[in-house]
Protein backbone atom coordinates (compact mmCIF):
# COMPACT_ATOMS: atom_id res chain seq x y z
CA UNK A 1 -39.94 -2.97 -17.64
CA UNK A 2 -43.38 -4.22 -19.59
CA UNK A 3 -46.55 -3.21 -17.83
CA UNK A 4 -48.10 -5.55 -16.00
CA UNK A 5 -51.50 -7.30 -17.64
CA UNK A 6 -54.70 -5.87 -16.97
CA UNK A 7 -55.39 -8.11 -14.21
CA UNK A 8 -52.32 -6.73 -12.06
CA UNK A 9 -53.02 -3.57 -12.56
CA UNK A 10 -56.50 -4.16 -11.09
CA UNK A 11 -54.66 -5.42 -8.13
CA UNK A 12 -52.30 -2.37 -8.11
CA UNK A 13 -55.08 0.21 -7.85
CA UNK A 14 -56.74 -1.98 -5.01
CA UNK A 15 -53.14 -2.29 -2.79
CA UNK A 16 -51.99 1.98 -3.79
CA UNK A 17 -54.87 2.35 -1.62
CA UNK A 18 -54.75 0.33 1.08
CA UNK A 19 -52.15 1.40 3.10
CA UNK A 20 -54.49 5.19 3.25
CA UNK A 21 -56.75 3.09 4.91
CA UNK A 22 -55.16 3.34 8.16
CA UNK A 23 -55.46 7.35 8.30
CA UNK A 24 -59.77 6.58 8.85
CA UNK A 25 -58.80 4.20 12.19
CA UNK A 26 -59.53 7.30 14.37
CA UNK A 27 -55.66 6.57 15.75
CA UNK A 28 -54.47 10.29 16.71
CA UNK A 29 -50.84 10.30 14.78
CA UNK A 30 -49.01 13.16 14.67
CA UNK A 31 -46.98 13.32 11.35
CA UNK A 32 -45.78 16.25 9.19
CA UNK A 33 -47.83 17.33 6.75
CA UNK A 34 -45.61 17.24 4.02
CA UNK A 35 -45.68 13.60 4.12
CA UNK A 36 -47.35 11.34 1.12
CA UNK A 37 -50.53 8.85 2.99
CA UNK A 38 -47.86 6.15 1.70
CA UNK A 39 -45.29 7.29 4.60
CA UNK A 40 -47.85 8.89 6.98
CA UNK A 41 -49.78 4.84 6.50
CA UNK A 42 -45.94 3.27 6.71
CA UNK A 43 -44.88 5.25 10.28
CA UNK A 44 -48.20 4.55 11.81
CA UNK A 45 -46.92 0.83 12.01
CA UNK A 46 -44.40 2.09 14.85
CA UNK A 47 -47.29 2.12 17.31
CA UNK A 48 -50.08 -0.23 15.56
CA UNK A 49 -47.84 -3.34 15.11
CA UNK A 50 -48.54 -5.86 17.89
CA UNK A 51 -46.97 -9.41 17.22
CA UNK A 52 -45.95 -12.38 19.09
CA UNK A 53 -42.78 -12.63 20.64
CA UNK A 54 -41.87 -9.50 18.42
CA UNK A 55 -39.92 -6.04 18.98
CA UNK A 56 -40.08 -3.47 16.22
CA UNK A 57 -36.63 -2.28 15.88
CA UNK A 58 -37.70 1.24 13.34
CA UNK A 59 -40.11 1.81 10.75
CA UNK A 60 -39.17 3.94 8.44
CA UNK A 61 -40.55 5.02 4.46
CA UNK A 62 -38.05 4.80 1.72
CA UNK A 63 -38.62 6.83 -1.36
CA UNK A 64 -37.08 5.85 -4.49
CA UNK A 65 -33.16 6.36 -5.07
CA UNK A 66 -32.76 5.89 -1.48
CA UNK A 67 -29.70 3.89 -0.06
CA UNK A 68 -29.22 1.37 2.91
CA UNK A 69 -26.38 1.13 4.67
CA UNK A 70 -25.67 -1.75 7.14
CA UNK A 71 -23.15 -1.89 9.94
CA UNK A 72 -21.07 -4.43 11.79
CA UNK A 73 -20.02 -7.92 10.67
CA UNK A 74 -22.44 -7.48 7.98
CA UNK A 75 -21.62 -4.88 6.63
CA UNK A 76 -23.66 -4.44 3.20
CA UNK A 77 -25.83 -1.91 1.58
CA UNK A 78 -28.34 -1.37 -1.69
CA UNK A 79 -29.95 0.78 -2.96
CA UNK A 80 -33.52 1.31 -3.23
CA UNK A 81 -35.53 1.05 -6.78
CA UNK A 82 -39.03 1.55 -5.53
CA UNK A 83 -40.30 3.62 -2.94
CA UNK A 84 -41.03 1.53 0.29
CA UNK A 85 -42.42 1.24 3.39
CA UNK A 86 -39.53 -0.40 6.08
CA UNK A 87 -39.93 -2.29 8.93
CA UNK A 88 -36.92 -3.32 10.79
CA UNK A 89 -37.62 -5.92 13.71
CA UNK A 90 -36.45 -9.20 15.35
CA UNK A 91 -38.36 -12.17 16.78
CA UNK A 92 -37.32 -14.34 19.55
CA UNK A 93 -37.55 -17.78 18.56
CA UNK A 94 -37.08 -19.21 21.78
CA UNK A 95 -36.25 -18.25 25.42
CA UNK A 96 -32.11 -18.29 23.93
CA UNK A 97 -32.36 -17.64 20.40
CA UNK A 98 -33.89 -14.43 18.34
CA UNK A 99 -34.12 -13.75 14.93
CA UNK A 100 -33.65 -10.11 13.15
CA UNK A 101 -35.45 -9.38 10.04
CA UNK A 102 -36.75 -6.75 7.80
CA UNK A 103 -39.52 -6.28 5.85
CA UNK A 104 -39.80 -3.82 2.92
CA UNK A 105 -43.11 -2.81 1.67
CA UNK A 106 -43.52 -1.21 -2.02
CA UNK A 107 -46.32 1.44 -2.77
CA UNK A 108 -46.86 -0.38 -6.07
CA UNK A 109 -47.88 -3.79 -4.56
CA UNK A 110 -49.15 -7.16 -6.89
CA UNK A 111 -50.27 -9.30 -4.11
CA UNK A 112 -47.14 -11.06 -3.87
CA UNK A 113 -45.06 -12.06 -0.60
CA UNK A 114 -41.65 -13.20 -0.85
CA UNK A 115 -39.30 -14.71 1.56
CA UNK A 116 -35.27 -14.81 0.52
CA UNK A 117 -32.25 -16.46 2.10
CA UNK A 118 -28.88 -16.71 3.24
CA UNK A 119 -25.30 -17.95 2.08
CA UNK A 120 -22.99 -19.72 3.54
CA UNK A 121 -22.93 -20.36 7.23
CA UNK A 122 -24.67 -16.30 7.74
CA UNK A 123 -25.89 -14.64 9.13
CA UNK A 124 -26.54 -11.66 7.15
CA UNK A 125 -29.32 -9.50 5.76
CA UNK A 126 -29.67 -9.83 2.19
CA UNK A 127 -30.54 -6.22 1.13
CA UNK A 128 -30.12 -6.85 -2.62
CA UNK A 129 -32.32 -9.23 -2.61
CA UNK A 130 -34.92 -7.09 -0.41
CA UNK A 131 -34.16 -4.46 -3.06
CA UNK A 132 -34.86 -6.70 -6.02
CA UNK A 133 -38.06 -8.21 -4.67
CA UNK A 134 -39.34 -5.27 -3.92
CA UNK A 135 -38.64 -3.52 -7.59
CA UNK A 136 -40.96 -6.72 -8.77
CA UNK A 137 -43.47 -5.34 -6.61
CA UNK A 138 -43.55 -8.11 -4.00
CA UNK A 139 -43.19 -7.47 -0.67
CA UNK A 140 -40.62 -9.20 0.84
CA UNK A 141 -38.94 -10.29 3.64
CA UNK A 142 -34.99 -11.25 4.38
CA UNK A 143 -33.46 -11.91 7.65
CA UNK A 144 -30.40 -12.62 9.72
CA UNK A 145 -31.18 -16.21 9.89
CA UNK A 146 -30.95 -16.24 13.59
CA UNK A 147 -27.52 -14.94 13.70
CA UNK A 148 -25.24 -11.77 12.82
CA UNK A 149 -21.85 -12.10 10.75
CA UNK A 150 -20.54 -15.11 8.61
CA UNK A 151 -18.87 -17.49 10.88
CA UNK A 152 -19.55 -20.52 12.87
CA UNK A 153 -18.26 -19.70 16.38
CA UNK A 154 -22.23 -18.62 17.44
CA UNK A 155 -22.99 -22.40 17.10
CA UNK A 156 -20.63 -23.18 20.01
CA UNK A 157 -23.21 -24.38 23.10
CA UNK A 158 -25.91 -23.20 21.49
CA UNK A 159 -28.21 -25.73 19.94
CA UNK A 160 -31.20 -23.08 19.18
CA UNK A 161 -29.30 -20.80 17.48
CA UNK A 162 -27.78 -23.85 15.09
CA UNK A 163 -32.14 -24.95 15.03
CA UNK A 164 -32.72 -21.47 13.88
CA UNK A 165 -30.19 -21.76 11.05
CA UNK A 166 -31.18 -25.04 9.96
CA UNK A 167 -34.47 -24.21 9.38
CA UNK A 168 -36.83 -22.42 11.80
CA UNK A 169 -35.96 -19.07 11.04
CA UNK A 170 -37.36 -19.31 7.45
CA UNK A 171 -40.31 -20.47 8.89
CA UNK A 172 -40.93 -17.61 11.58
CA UNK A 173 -39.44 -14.66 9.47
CA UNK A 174 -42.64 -16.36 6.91
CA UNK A 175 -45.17 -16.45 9.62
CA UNK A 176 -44.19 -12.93 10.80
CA UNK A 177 -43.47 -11.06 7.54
CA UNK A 178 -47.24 -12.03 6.27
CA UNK A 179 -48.55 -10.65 9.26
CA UNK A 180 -47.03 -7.49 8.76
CA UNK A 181 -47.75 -7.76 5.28
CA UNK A 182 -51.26 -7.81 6.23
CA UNK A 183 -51.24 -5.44 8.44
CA UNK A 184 -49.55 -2.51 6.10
CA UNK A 185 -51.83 -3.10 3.07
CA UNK A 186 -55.04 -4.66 4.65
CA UNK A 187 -55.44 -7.71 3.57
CA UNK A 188 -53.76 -10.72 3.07
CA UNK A 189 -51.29 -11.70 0.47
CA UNK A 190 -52.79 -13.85 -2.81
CA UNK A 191 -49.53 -16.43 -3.20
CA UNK A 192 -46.26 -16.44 -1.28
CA UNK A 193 -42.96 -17.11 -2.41
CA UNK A 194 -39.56 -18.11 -1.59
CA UNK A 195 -35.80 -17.40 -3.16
CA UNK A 196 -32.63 -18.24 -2.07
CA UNK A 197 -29.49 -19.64 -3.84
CA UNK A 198 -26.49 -22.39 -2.09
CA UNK A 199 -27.58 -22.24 1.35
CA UNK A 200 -30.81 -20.19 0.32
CA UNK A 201 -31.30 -23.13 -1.86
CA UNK A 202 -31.03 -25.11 0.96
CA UNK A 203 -33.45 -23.40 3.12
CA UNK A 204 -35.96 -23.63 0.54
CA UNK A 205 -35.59 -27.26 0.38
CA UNK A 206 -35.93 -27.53 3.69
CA UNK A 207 -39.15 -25.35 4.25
CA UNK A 208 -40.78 -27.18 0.89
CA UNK A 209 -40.02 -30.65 3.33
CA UNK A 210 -40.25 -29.18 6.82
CA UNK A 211 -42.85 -26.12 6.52
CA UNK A 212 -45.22 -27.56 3.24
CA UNK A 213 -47.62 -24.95 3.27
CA UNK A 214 -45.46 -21.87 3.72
CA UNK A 215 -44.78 -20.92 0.60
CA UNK A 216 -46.25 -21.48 -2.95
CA UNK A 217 -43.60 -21.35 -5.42
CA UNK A 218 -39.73 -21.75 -4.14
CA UNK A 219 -36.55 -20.99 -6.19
CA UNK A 220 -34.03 -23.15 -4.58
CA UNK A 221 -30.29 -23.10 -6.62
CA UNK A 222 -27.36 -24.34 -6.09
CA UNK A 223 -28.62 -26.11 -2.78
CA UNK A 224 -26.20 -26.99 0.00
CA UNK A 225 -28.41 -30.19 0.22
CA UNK A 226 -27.95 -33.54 1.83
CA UNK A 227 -25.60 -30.80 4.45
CA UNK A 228 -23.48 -32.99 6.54
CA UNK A 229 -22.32 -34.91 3.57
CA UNK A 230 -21.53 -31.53 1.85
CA UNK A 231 -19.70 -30.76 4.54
CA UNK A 232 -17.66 -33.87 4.87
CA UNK A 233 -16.50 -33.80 1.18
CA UNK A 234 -15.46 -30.30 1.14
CA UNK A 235 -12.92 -31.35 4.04
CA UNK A 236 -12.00 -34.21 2.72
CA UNK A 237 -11.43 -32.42 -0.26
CA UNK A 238 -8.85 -30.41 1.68
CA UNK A 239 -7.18 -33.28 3.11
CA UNK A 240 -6.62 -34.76 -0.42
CA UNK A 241 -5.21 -31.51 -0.88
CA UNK A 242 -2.42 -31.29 1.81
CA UNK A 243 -4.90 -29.94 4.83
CA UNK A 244 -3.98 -28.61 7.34
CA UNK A 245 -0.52 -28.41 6.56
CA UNK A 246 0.03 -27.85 2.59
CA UNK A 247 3.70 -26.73 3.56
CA UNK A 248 4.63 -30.73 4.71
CA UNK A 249 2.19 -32.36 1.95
CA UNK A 250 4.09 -33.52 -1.53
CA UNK A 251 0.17 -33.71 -2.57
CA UNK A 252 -0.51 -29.84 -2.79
CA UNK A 253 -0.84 -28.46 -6.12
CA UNK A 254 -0.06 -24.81 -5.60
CA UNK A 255 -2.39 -22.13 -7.51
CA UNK A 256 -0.05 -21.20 -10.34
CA UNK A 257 -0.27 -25.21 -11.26
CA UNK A 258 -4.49 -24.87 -11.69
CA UNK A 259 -4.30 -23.10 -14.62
CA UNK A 260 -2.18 -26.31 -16.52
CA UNK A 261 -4.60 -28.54 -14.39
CA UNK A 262 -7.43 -26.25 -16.32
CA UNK A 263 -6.22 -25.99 -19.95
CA UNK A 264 -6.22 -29.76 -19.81
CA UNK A 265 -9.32 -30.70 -18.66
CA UNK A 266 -10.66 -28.45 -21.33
CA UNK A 267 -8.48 -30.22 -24.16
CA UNK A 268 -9.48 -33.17 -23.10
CA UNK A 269 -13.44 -32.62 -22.67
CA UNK A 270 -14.52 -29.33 -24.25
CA UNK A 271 -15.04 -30.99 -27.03
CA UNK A 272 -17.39 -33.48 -25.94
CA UNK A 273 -20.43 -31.28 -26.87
CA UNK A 274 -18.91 -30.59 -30.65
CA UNK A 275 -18.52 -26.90 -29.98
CA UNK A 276 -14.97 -25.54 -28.61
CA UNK A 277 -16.12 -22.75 -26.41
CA UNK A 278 -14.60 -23.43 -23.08
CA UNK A 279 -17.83 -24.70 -21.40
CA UNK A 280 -18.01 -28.31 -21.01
CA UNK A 281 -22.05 -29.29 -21.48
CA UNK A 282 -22.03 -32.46 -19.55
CA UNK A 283 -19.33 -32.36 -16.64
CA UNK A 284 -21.02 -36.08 -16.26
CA UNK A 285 -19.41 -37.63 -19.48
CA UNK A 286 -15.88 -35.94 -18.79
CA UNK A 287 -13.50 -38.66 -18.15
CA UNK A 288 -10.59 -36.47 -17.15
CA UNK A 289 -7.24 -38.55 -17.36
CA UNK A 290 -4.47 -36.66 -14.55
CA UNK A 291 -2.10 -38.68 -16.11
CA UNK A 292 -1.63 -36.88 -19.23
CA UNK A 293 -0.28 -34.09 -16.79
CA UNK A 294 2.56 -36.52 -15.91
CA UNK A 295 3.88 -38.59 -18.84
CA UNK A 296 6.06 -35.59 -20.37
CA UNK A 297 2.70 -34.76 -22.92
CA UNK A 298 3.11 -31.43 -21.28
CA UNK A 299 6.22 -29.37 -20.79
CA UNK A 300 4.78 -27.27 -18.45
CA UNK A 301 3.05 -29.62 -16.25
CA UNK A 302 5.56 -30.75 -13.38
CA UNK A 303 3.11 -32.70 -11.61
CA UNK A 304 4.46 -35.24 -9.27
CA UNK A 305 2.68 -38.91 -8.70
CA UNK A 306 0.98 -37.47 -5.07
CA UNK A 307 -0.53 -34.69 -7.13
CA UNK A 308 -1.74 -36.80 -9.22
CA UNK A 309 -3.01 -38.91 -7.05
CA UNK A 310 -4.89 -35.63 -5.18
CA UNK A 311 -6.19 -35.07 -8.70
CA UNK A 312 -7.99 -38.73 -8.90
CA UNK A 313 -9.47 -37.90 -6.32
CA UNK A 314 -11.13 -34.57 -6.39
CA UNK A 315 -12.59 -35.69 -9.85
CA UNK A 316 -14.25 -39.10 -8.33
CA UNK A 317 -17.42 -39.56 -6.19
CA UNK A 318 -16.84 -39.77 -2.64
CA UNK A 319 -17.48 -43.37 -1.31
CA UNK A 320 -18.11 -44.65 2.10
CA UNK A 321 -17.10 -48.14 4.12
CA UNK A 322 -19.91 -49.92 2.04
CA UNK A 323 -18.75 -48.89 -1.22
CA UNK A 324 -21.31 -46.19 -1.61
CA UNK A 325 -21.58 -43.02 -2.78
CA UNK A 326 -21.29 -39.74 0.01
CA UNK A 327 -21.11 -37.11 -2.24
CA UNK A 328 -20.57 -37.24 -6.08
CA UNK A 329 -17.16 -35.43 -7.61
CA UNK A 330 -16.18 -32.33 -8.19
CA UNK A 331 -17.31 -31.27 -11.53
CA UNK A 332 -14.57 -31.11 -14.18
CA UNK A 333 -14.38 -27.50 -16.25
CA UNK A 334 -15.33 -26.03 -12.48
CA UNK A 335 -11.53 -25.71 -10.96
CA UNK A 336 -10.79 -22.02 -12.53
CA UNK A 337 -7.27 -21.12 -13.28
CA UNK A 338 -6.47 -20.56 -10.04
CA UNK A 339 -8.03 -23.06 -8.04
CA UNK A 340 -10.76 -22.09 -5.57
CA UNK A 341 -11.28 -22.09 -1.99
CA UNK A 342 -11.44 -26.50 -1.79
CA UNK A 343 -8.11 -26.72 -3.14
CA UNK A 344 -6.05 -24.01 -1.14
CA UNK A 345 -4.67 -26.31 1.04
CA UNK A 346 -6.49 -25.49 4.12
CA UNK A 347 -10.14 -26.88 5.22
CA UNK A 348 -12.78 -24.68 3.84
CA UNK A 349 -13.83 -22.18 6.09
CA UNK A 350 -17.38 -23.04 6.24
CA UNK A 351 -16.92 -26.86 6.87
CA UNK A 352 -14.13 -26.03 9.58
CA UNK A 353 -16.37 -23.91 11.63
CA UNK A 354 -19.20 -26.77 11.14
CA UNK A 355 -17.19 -29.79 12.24
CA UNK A 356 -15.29 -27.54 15.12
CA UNK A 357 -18.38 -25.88 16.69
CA UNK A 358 -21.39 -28.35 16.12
CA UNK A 359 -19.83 -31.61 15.77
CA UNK A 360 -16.95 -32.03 18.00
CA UNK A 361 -17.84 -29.02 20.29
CA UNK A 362 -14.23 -28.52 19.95
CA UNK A 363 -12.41 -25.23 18.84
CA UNK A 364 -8.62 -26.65 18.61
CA UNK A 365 -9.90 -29.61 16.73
CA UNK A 366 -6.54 -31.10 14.72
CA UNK A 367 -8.05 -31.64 11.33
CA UNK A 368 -5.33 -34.10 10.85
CA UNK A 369 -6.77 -36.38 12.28
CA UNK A 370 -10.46 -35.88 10.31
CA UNK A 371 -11.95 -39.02 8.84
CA UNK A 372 -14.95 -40.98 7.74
CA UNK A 373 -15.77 -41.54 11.78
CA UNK A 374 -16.49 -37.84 11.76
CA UNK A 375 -19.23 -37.96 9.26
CA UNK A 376 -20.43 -40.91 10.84
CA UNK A 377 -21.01 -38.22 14.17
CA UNK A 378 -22.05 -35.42 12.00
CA UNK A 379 -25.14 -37.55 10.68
CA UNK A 380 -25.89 -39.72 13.92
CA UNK A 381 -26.31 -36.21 15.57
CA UNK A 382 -27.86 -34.42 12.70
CA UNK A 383 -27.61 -30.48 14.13
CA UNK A 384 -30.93 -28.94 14.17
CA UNK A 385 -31.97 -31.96 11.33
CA UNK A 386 -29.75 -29.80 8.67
CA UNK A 387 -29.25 -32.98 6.23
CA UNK A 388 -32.20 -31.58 3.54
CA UNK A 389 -31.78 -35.07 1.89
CA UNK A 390 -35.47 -36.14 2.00
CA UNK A 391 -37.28 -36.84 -1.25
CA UNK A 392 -41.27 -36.52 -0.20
CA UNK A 393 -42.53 -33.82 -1.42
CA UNK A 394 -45.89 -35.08 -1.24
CA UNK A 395 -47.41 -32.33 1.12
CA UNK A 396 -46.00 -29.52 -0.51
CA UNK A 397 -46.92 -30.87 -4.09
CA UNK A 398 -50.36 -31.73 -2.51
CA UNK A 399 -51.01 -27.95 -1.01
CA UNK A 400 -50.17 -26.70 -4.57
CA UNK A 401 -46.23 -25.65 -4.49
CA UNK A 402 -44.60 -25.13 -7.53
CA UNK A 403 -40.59 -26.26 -7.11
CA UNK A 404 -37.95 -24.98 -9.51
CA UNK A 405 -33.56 -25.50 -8.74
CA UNK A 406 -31.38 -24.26 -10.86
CA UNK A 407 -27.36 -25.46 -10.40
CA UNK A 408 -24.25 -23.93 -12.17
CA UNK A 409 -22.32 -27.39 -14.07
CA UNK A 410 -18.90 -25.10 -13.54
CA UNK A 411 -19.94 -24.18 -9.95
CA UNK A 412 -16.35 -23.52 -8.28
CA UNK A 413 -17.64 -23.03 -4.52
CA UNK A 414 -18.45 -25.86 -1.69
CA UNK A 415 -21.40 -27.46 -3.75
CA UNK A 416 -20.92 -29.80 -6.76
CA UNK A 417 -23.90 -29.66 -9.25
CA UNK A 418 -23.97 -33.60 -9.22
CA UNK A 419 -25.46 -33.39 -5.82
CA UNK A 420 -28.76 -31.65 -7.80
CA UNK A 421 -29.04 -34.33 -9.54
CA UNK A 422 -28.85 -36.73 -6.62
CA UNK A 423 -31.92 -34.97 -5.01
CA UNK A 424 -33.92 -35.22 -8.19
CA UNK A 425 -33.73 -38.48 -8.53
CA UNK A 426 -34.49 -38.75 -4.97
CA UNK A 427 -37.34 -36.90 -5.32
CA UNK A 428 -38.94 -38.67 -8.35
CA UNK A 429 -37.86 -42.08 -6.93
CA UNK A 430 -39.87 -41.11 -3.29
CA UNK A 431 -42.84 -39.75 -5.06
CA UNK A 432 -43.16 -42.80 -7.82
CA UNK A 433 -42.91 -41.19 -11.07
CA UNK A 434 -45.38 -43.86 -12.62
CA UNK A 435 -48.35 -42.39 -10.58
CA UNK A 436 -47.29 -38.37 -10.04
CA UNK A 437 -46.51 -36.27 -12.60
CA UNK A 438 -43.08 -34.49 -11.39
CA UNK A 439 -42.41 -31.89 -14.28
CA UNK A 440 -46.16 -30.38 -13.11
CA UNK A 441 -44.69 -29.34 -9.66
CA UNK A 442 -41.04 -29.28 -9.65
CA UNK A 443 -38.62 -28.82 -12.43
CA UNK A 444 -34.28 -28.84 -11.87
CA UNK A 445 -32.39 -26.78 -14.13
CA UNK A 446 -28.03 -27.58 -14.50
CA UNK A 447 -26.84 -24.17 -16.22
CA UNK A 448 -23.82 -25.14 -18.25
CA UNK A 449 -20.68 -22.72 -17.54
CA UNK A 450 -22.51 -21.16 -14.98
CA UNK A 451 -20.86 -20.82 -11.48
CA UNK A 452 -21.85 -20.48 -8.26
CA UNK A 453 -25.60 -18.87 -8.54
CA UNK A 454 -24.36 -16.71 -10.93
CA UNK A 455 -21.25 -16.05 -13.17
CA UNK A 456 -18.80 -17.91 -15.46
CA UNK A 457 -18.82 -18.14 -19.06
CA UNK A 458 -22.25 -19.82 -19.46
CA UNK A 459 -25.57 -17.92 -19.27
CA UNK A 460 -25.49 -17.12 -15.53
CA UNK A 461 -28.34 -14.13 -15.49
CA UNK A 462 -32.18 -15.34 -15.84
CA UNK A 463 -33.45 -13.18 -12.67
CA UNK A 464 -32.52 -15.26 -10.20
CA UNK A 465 -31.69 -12.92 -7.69
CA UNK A 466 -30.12 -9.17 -7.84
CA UNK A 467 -27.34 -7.47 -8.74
CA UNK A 468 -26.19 -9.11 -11.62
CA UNK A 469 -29.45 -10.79 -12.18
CA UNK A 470 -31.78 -9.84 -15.56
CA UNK A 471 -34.34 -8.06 -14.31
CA UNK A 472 -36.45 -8.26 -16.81
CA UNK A 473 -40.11 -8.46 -15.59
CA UNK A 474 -40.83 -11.06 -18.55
CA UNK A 475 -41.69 -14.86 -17.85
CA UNK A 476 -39.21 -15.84 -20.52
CA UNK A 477 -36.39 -14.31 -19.11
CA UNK A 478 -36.60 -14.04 -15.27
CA UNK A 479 -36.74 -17.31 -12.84
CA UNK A 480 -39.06 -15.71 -10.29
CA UNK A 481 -41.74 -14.41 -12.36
CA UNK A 482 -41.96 -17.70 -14.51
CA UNK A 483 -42.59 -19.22 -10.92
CA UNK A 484 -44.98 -16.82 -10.16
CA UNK A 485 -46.95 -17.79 -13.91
């Protein structure tokens, strides 16, 4: 990894100290005396850390080439790249609702504070992430998101815990992780920052709108943005598909059929960019024809006219009663050779567990009978004011933020890269791009061949998050520190 410029290192030698500070407090601490000040400074915080609303779960140092190990529904671990100083703790966010978090603290601090998020409807911890941060030197915070495991059944009757997931337990694990931040090393933190990729990108979105001054730079990718719609394609998507019953429906296209379905998407728009390398550049300018997959072009196609017809409409936009656009289309060159989860023939976990435990409070809902008056409930009631689909920026842009999304063009998930490009131009069309100057706060990157935050045969690793991330500590090469430039 380069070494840092002479101005970080000045800030290096400033925070190695800091946390030795707290062995001149006149607290009487009993601690072994084989212990470095880092750790004897780091288990002090068991006794010294007083917060609001706030139960330390364990403090504990971490030396490097240590592991984590976590239990229960979320059950992930990482190892440990820089030696640490953890604090393990949760936060009640209301009389019904708590949040659990952890914040790791590296010896070899740069001033930096960063916040990361969650995926999918968890739920769960992010220690890569924690690990990754905290090998950049900033220290960071991840958390549960108000809830433990991956599903939606915790929603059920409990409108705080679906608040805390929509947005306020970015906000608090922000508001508490500085403090502790402060605490460790002495001072205050010198810029804070945020990362999170689908529904990380989402919660980034939605503390750059909600919680302005929070953070100062925000990585947001492939954001689960304007939510409820999201969530009404993807099952929608599903019923096109032969949901909830594939077995009865002359519309599913079974898996082994996806790879045909692939191949000829590709021969038909690979092209398109003048290079034959199995990444379509613009999914926007593919005008994939079904048809050719049921004139007899193809031996080995066997798709029927109500496959077809499922086919026309996965790859168009969405529309509503009015003739406008819900959600755009899924993006041709995305479908894999297999299929993904949309197209299995069964709702997508994620927007079953929405509609069934926030929507229609109802947990032997018969998605049969789903339909455009369900999305017309999902955004009347708006759970915990999860849309994200709000283009003023104007206080976040005004306190300084800088905003950068990033979006895989072959991204195979729940979230089709069109939608980024929805919320730009919602963005610039909110703020007036005749009198502010976008590109100087907030830039949107689509990563061609890239899938969902990562993979695929495109260029999937710039440092956006870790493992599988470059972690290059170089501006040119790695997302979060060209945020933090």
């Amino acid at each position: 990894m380069p070494q840092p410029s002479a101005l970080v290192e000045d800030w290096q030698l400033v925070e190695l100290q800091t946390p030795r500070k707290l062995l001149t407090t006149g607290l009487s601490i009993w601690t072994p005396t084989n212990l470095s000040p880092a750790a004897v400074a780091c288990l002090a915080l068991k006794t010294t850390l007083q917060l609001e609303n706030t139960t330390i779960i364990d403090v504990s140092y971490l030396p490097t080439g240590s592991k984590v190990d976590a239990h229960g529904p979320c059950a992930e671990s990482a190892d440990v790249h820089t030696a640490l100083c953890r604090v393990q703790f949760f936060t009640n966010t209301t009389d019904t609702s708590s949040m659990r978090a952890e914040a790791w603290l590296p010896d070899e601090w740069y001033g930096r504070f960063l916040v990361t998020g969650n995926g999918g409807l968890g739920g769960c911890i992010d220690y890569g992430s924690l690990d990754y941060g905290t090998s950049l030197h900033f220290a960071t915070v991840g958390s549960n998101n108000g809830h433990d495991g991956t599903n939606g059944d915790v929603f059920l009757n409990h409108p705080e815990v679906i608040n805390d997931f929509a947005a306020r337990a970015i906000h608090v694990e922000a508001v508490i992780g500085k403090q502790i931040t402060e605490a460790y090393y002495g001072r205050a933190h010198n810029r804070a920052y945020y990362s999170g990729c689908s529904t990380g990108g989402r919660q980034g979105t939605q503390a750059a709108l909600k919680y302005p001054t929070d953070f100062d730079g925000i990585v947001a990718g492939a954001p689960a943005t304007d939510f409820n719609h999201l969530v009404h394609w993807s099952a929608m998507l599903g019923r096109a598909i032969g949901a909830p019953d594939p077995a009865s429906s002359p519309g599913f296209i079974p898996p082994q059929l996806w790879k045909v379905i692939a191949e000829e998407i590709m021969r038909q728009c690979d092209g398109i960019d003048g290079v034959l390398d199995g990444i379509i550049m613009e999914p926007d300018t593919c005008n994939f024809d079904p048809e050719a997959l049921a004139d007899g072009r193809r031996l080995d196609s066997c798709l029927l006219p109500p496959q077809i017809a499922a086919l026309h409409k996965i790859y168009s936009p969405l529309y509503g009663k009015r003739g406008d656009v819900i959600y755009p289309r899924f993006d041709p060159g995305a479908e894999g050779d297999s299929g993904c989860d949309l197209f299995s023939g069964r709702i997508v976990s994620r927007a079953e567990d929405w509609i069934k435990y926030t929507i229609v409070n109802n947990t032997d809902f018969d998605f049969s009978e789903y339909g455009l008056e369900h999305l017309e409930l999902m955004d009347s009631i708006n759970p915990g004011g999860i849309a994200t689909f709000d283009g003023d920026l104007s206080t976040f842009r005004d306190h300084g933020g800088k905003f950068l999304t990033y979006h895989g063009r072959a991204d195979p998930e729940i979230i089709a890269s069109g939608n980024s490009k929805r919320v730009y131009d919602l963005i610039v069309q909110t703020l007036d791009s005749f009198t502010t100057n976008v590109d100087a706060f907030y830039r949107s990157f689509l990563i061609p061949g890239m899938g969902h935050c990562a993979r695929g045969p495109g260029a999937p690793r710039f440092g956006q998050f870790w493992p599988g991330s470059n972690a290059m500590n170089e501006s040119s090469h790695n997302i979060l520190v060209a945020l933090v430039d």
